[in-house]
Protein backbone atom coordinates (compact mmCIF):
# COMPACT_ATOMS: atom_id res chain seq x y z
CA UNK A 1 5.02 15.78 -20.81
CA UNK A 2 1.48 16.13 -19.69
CA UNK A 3 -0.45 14.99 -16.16
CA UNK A 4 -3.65 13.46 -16.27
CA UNK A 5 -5.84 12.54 -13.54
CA UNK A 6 -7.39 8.19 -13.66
CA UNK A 7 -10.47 7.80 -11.19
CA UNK A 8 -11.43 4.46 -12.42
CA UNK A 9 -14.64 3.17 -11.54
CA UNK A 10 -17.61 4.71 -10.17
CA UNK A 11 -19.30 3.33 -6.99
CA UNK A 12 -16.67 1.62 -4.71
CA UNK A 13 -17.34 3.74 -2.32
CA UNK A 14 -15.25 6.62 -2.58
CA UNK A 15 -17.43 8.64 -4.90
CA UNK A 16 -17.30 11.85 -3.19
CA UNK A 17 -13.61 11.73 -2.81
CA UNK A 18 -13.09 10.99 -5.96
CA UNK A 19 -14.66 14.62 -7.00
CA UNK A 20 -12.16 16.19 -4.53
CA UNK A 21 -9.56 14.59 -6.60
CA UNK A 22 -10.87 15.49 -9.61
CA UNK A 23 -11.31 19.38 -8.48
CA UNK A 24 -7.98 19.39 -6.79
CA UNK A 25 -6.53 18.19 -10.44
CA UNK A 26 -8.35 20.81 -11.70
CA UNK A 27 -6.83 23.21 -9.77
CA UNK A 28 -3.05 22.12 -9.60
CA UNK A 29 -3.74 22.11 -13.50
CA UNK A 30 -3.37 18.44 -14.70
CA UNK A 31 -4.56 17.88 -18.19
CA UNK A 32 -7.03 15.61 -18.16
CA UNK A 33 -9.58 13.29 -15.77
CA UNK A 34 -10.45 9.70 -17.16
CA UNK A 35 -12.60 7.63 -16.01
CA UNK A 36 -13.47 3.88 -16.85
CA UNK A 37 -16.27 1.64 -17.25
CA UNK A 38 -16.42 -2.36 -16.83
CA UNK A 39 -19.70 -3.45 -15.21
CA UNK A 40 -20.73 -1.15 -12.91
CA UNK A 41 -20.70 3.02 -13.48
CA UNK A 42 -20.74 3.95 -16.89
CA UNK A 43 -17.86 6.66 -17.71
CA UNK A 44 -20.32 9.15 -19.63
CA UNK A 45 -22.58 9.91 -16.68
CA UNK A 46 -19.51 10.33 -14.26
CA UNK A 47 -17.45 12.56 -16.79
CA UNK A 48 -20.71 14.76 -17.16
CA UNK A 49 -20.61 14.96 -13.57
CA UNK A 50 -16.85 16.23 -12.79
CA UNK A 51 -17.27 18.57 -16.05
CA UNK A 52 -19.67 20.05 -14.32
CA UNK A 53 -18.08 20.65 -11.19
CA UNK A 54 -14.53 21.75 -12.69
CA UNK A 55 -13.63 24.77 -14.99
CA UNK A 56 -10.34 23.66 -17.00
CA UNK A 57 -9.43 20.22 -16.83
CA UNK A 58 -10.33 17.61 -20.10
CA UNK A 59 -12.22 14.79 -19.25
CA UNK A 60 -12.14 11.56 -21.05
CA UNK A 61 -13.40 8.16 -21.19
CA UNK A 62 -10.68 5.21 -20.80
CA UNK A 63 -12.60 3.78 -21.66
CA UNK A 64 -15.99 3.80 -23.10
CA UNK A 65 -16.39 -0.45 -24.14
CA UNK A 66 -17.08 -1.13 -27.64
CA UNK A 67 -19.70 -3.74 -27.34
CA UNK A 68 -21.47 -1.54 -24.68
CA UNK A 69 -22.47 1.08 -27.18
CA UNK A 70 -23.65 1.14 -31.17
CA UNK A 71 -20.99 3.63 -32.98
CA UNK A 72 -23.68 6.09 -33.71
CA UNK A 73 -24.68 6.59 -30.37
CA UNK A 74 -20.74 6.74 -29.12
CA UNK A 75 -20.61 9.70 -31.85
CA UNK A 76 -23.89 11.18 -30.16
CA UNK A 77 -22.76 10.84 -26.59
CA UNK A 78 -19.26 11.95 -27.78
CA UNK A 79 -20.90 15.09 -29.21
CA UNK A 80 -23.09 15.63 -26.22
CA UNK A 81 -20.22 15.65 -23.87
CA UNK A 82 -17.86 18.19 -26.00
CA UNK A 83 -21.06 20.41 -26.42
CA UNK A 84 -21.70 20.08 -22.89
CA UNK A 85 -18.11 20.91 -21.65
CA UNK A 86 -16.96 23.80 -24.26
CA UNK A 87 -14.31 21.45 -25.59
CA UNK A 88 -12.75 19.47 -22.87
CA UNK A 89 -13.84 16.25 -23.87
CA UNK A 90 -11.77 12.80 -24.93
CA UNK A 91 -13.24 9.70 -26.82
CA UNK A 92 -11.36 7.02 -25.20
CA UNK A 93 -12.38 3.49 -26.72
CA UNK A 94 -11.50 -0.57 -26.48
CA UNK A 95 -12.96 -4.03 -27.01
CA UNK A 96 -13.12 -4.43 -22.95
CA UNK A 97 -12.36 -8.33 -22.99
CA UNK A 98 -13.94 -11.96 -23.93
CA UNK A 99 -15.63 -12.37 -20.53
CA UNK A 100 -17.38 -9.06 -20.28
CA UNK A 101 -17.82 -8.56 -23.87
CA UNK A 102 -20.20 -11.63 -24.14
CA UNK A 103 -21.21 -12.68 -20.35
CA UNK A 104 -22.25 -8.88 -19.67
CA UNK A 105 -23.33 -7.38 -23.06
CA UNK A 106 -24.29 -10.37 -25.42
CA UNK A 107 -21.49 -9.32 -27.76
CA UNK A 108 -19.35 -12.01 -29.43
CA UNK A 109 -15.60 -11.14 -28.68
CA UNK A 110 -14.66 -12.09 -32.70
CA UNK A 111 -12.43 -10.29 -35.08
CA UNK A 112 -11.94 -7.10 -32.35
CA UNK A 113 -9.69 -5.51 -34.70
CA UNK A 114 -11.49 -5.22 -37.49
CA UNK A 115 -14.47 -4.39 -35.07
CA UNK A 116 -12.57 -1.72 -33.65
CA UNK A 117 -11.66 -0.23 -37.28
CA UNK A 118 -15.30 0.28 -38.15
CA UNK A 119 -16.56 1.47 -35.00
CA UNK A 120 -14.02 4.48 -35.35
CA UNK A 121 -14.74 4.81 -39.35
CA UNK A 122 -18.54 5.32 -38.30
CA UNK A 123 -17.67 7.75 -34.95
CA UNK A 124 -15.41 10.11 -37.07
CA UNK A 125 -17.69 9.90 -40.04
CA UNK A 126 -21.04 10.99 -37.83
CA UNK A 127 -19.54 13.63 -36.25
CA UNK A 128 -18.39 14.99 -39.51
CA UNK A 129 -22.40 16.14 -39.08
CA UNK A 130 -22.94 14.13 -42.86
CA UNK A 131 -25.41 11.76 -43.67
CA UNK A 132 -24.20 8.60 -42.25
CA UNK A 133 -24.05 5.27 -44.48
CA UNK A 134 -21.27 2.54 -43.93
CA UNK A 135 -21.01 -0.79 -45.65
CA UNK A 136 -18.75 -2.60 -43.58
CA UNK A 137 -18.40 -6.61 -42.46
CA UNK A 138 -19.70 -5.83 -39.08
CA UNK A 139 -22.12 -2.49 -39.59
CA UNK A 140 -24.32 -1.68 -42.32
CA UNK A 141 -26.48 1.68 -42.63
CA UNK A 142 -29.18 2.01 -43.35
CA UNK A 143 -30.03 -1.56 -42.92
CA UNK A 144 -30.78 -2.95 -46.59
CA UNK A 145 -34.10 -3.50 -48.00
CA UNK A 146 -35.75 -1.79 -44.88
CA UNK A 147 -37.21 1.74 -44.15
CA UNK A 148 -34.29 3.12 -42.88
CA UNK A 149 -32.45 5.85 -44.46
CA UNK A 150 -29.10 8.40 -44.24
CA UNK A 151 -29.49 10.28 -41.35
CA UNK A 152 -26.76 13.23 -39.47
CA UNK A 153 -25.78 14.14 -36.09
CA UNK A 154 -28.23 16.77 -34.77
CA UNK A 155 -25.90 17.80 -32.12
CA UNK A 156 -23.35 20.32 -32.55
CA UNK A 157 -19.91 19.69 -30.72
CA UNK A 158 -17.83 22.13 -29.71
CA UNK A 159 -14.72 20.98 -31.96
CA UNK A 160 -14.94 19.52 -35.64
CA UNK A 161 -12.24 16.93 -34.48
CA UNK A 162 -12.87 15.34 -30.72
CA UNK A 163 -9.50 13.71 -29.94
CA UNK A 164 -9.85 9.88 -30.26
CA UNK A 165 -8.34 7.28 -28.08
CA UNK A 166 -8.00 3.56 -28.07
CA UNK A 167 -6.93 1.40 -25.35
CA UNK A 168 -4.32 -1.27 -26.02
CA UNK A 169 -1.84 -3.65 -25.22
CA UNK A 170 -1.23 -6.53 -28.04
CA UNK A 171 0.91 -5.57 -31.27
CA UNK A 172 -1.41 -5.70 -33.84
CA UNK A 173 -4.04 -3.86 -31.80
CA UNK A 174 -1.50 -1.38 -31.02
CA UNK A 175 -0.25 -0.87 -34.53
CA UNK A 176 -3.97 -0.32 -35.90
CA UNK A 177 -4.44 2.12 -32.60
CA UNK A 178 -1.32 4.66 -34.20
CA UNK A 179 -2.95 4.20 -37.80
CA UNK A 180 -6.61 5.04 -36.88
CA UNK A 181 -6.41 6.92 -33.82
CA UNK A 182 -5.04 10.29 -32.09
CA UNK A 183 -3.64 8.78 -29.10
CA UNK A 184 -2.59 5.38 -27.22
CA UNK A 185 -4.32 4.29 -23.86
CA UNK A 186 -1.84 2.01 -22.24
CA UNK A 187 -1.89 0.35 -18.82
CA UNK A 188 1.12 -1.44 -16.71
CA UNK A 189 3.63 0.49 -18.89
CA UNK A 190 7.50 0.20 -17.92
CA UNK A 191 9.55 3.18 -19.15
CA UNK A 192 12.28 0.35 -19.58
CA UNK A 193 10.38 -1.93 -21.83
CA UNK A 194 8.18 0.74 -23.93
CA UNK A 195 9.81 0.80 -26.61
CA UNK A 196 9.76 -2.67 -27.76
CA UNK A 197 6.10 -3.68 -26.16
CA UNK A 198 4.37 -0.35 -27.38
CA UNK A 199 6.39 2.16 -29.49
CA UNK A 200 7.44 0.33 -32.04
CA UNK A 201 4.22 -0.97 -32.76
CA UNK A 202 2.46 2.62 -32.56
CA UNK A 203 5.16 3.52 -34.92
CA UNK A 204 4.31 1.29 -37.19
CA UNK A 205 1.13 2.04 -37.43
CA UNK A 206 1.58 5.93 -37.84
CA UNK A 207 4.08 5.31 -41.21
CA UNK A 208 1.07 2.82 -42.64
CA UNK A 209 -0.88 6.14 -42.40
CA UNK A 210 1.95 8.43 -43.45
CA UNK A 211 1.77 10.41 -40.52
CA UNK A 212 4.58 10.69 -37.56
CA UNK A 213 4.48 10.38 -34.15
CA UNK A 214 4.05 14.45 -33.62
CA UNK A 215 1.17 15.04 -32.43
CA UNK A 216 -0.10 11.51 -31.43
CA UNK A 217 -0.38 11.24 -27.18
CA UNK A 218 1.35 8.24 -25.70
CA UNK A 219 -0.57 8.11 -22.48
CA UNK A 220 -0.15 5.33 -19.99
CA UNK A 221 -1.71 4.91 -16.27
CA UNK A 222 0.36 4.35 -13.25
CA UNK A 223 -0.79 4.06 -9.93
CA UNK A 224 1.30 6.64 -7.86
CA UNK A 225 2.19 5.87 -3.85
CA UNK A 226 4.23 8.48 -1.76
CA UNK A 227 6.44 7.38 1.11
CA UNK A 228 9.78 6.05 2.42
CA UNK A 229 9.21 2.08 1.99
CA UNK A 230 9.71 1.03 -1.71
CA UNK A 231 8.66 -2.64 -0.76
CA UNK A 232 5.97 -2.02 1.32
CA UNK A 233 4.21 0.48 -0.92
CA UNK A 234 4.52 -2.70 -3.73
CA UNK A 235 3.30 -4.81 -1.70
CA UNK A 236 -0.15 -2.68 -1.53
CA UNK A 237 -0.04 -3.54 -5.56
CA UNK A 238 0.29 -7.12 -5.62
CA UNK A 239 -3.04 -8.02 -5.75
CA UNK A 240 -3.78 -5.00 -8.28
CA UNK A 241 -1.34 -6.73 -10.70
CA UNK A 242 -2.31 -10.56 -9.86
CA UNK A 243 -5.56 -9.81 -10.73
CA UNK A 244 -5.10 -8.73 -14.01
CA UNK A 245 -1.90 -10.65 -14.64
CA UNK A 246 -3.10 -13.92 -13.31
CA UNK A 247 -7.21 -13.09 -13.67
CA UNK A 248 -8.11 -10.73 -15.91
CA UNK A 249 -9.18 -13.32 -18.77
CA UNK A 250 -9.10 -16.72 -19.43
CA UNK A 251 -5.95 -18.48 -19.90
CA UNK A 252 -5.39 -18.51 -23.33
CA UNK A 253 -7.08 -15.24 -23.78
CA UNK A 254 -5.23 -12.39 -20.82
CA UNK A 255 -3.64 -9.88 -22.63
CA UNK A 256 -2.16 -8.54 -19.25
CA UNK A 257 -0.53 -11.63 -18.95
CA UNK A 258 1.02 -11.63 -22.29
CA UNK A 259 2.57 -8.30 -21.74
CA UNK A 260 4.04 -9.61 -18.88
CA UNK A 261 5.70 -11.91 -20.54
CA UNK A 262 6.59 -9.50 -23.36
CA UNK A 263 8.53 -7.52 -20.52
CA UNK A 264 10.61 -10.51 -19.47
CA UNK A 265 8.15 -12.54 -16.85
CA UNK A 266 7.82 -15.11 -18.97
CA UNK A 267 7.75 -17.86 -16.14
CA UNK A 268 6.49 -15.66 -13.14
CA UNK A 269 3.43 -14.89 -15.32
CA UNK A 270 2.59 -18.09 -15.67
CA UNK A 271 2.90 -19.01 -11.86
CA UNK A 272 0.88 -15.96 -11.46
CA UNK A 273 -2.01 -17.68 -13.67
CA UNK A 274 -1.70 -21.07 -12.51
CA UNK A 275 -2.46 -19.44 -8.66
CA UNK A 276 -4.98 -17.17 -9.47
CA UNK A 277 -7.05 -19.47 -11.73
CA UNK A 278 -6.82 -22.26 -8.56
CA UNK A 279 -8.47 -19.98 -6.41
CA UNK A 280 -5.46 -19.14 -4.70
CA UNK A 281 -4.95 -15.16 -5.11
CA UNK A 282 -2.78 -14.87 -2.10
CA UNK A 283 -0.21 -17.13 -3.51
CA UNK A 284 -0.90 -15.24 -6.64
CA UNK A 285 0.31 -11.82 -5.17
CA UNK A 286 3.31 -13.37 -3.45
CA UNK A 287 4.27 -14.44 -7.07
CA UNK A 288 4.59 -10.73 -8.17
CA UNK A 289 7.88 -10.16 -8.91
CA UNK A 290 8.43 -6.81 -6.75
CA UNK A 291 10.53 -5.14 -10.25
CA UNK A 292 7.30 -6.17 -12.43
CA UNK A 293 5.51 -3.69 -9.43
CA UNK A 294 7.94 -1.61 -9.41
CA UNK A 295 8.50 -0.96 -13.08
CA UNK A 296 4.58 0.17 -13.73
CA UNK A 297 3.82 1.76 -10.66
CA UNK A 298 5.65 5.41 -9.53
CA UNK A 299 6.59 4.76 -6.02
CA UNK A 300 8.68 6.36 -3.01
CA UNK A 301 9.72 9.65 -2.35
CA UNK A 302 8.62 13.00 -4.36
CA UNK A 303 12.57 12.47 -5.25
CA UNK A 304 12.22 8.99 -6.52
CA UNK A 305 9.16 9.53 -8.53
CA UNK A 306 10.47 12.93 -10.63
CA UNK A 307 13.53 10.60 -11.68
CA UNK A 308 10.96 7.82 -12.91
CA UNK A 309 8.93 10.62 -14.50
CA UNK A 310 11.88 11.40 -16.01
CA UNK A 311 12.58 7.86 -17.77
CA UNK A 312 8.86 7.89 -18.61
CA UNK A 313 9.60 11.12 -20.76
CA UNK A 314 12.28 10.07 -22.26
CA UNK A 315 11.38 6.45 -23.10
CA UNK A 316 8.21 8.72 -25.11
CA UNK A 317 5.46 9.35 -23.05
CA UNK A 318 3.63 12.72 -23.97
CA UNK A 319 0.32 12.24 -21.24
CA UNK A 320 1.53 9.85 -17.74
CA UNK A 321 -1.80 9.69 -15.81
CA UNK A 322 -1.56 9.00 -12.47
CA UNK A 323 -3.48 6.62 -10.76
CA UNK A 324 -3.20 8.44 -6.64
CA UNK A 325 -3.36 5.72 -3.94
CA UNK A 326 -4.29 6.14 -0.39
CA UNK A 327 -6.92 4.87 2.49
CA UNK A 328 -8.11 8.39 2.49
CA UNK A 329 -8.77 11.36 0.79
CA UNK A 330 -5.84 12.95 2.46
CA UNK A 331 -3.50 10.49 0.72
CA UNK A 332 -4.70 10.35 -2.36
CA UNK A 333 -4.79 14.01 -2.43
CA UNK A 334 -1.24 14.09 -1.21
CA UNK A 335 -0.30 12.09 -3.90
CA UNK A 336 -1.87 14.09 -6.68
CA UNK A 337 0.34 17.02 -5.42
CA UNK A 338 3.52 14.95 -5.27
CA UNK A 339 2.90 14.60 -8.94
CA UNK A 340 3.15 18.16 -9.69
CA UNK A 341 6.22 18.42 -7.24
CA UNK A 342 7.71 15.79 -8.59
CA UNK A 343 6.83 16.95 -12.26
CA UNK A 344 8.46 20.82 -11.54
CA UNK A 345 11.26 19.02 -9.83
CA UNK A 346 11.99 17.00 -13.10
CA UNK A 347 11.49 20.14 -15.28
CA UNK A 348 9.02 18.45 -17.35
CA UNK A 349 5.93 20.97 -16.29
């Protein structure tokens, strides 16, 4: 199993710290370095940035949003960014979600699936470096009856085959994700309940393509807090998780919240909701279950975090990025290292 490095978003203040982790990932040899985009920094700008001021480490996009971009200029920016780096760049994609899709970017959020199946079909085929058409429900090219015509990629990348990501969570979505793509972005994973909310589904999707699960990367986020007080590191998470189990979406439409429920929180998810949509996000929090916390985050000692690495492994994980909390740089630095520790200690390295 592999470490990876999540910064998140851009521009909350911690920018310059956020380089330090990246370089100090760089150096203790992690993987990869994602970073994400909602409404705010864009991932490709930031990733150009830490390339540039690292030597080894991959950096990839989780994600780049779907209705932010046309596919042909994901393939060029995709292109840009391997050229750019020698090679040590990941495509990380997803529909981002109802609200943002259409209050930010104009975008209806309809049919995301078979969105999400062209916009990879016209990536992959315009970094093939071919004339790109497409016929397609949702993308046509060249436009018809128009002056238009076949055009390819001017770019060079590095690699003929940039490693391709999708984020998700739902079963279908996560089915399609193991036919079409190289690897699985998953968030508020529990090693105990992988299987049957992610797995299987990937699974599926890899035999629809003929293909196995060798060589496909399973790679969830977990935030990761080091110290001696279980409870009160969770507590530090409970508005992290109300917010996307109780406000992340409207209420017929949160995906976080139907995981939750997937994993057994059935009626705590819902109580979660109700709170959170009332305007009341401290009663929200104090709704987390602290095993819902405890069971997606890696928290406690260097000890107690190897043995959940451990589970992680075995339950199929090939990539666990780590998400390091802390008030300051010193933490979150700490943190990154416990990974490692707690990685060697594990004899997963």
């Amino acid at each position: 199993m592999r470490l990876g490095i999540n910064l998140g978003y851009w521009g909350a203040g911690m920018d310059g710290d956020n380089l330090a982790v990246a370089q100090e990932a760089d150096r203790l040899g992690y993987d990869v370095c994602w970073a994400a985009e909602a409404y705010g920094s864009d991932a490709p700008t930031v990733l150009a940035w830490v390339a540039a001021k690292t030597e080894r480490i991959d950096v990839g996009s989780a994600i780049m949003q779907i209705p932010a971009r046309q596919p042909a200029m994901t393939a060029m920016t995709a292109a840009t960014l391997d050229s750019l780096t020698g090679g040590r760049f990941r495509l990380g994609l997803g529909v981002s979600g109802p609200q943002v899709s259409e209050g930010w970017y104009g975008v209806k959020f309809d049919k995301p699936l078979a969105r999400t199946r062209e916009y990879v079909e016209i990536v992959r085929k315009a970094m093939t470096r071919e004339r790109l058409t497409y016929e397609g429900e949702h993308w046509t090219l060249p436009l018809p009856d128009g002056p238009g015509k076949p055009i390819k990629l001017t770019v060079h990348p590095q690699r003929e085959h940039i490693p391709l990501y999708i984020a998700a969570i739902g079963p279908k979505n996560l089915e399609q994700t193991g036919e079409i793509a190289d690897g699985a972005l998953l968030i508020f994973p529990s090693a105990e309940h992988l299987e049957e909310t992610a797995l299987r589904h990937l699974r599926a999707g890899r035999e629809k393509a003929g293909l196995t699960m060798d060589g496909f990367d399973v790679c969830p986020t977990l935030p990761l807090a080091l110290g001696e007080d279980v409870g009160a590191l969770a507590d530090v998470f409970r508005p992290y998780t109300a917010l996307y189990v109780g406000g992340m979406g409207s209420r017929k439409q949160n995906f976080y919240n139907q995981l939750a429920q997937r994993m057994g929180y059935e009626k705590e998810a819902a109580e979660i909701q109700d709170k959170y949509l009332a305007g009341d996000k401290a009663g929200a929090a104090a709704a987390v279950p602290h095993s819902l916390i405890d069971q997606t985050t890696l928290l406690g000692s260097v000890e107690r975090i190897s043995e959940r690495m451990t589970a992680y492994a075995e339950a199929g994980v090939t990539t666990l990025t780590l998400a390091p909390a802390g008030f300051t740089l010193d933490e979150r630095l700490a943190a990154l290292r416990a990974g490692v520790e707690a990685m060697e200690r594990a004899g997963l390295a």
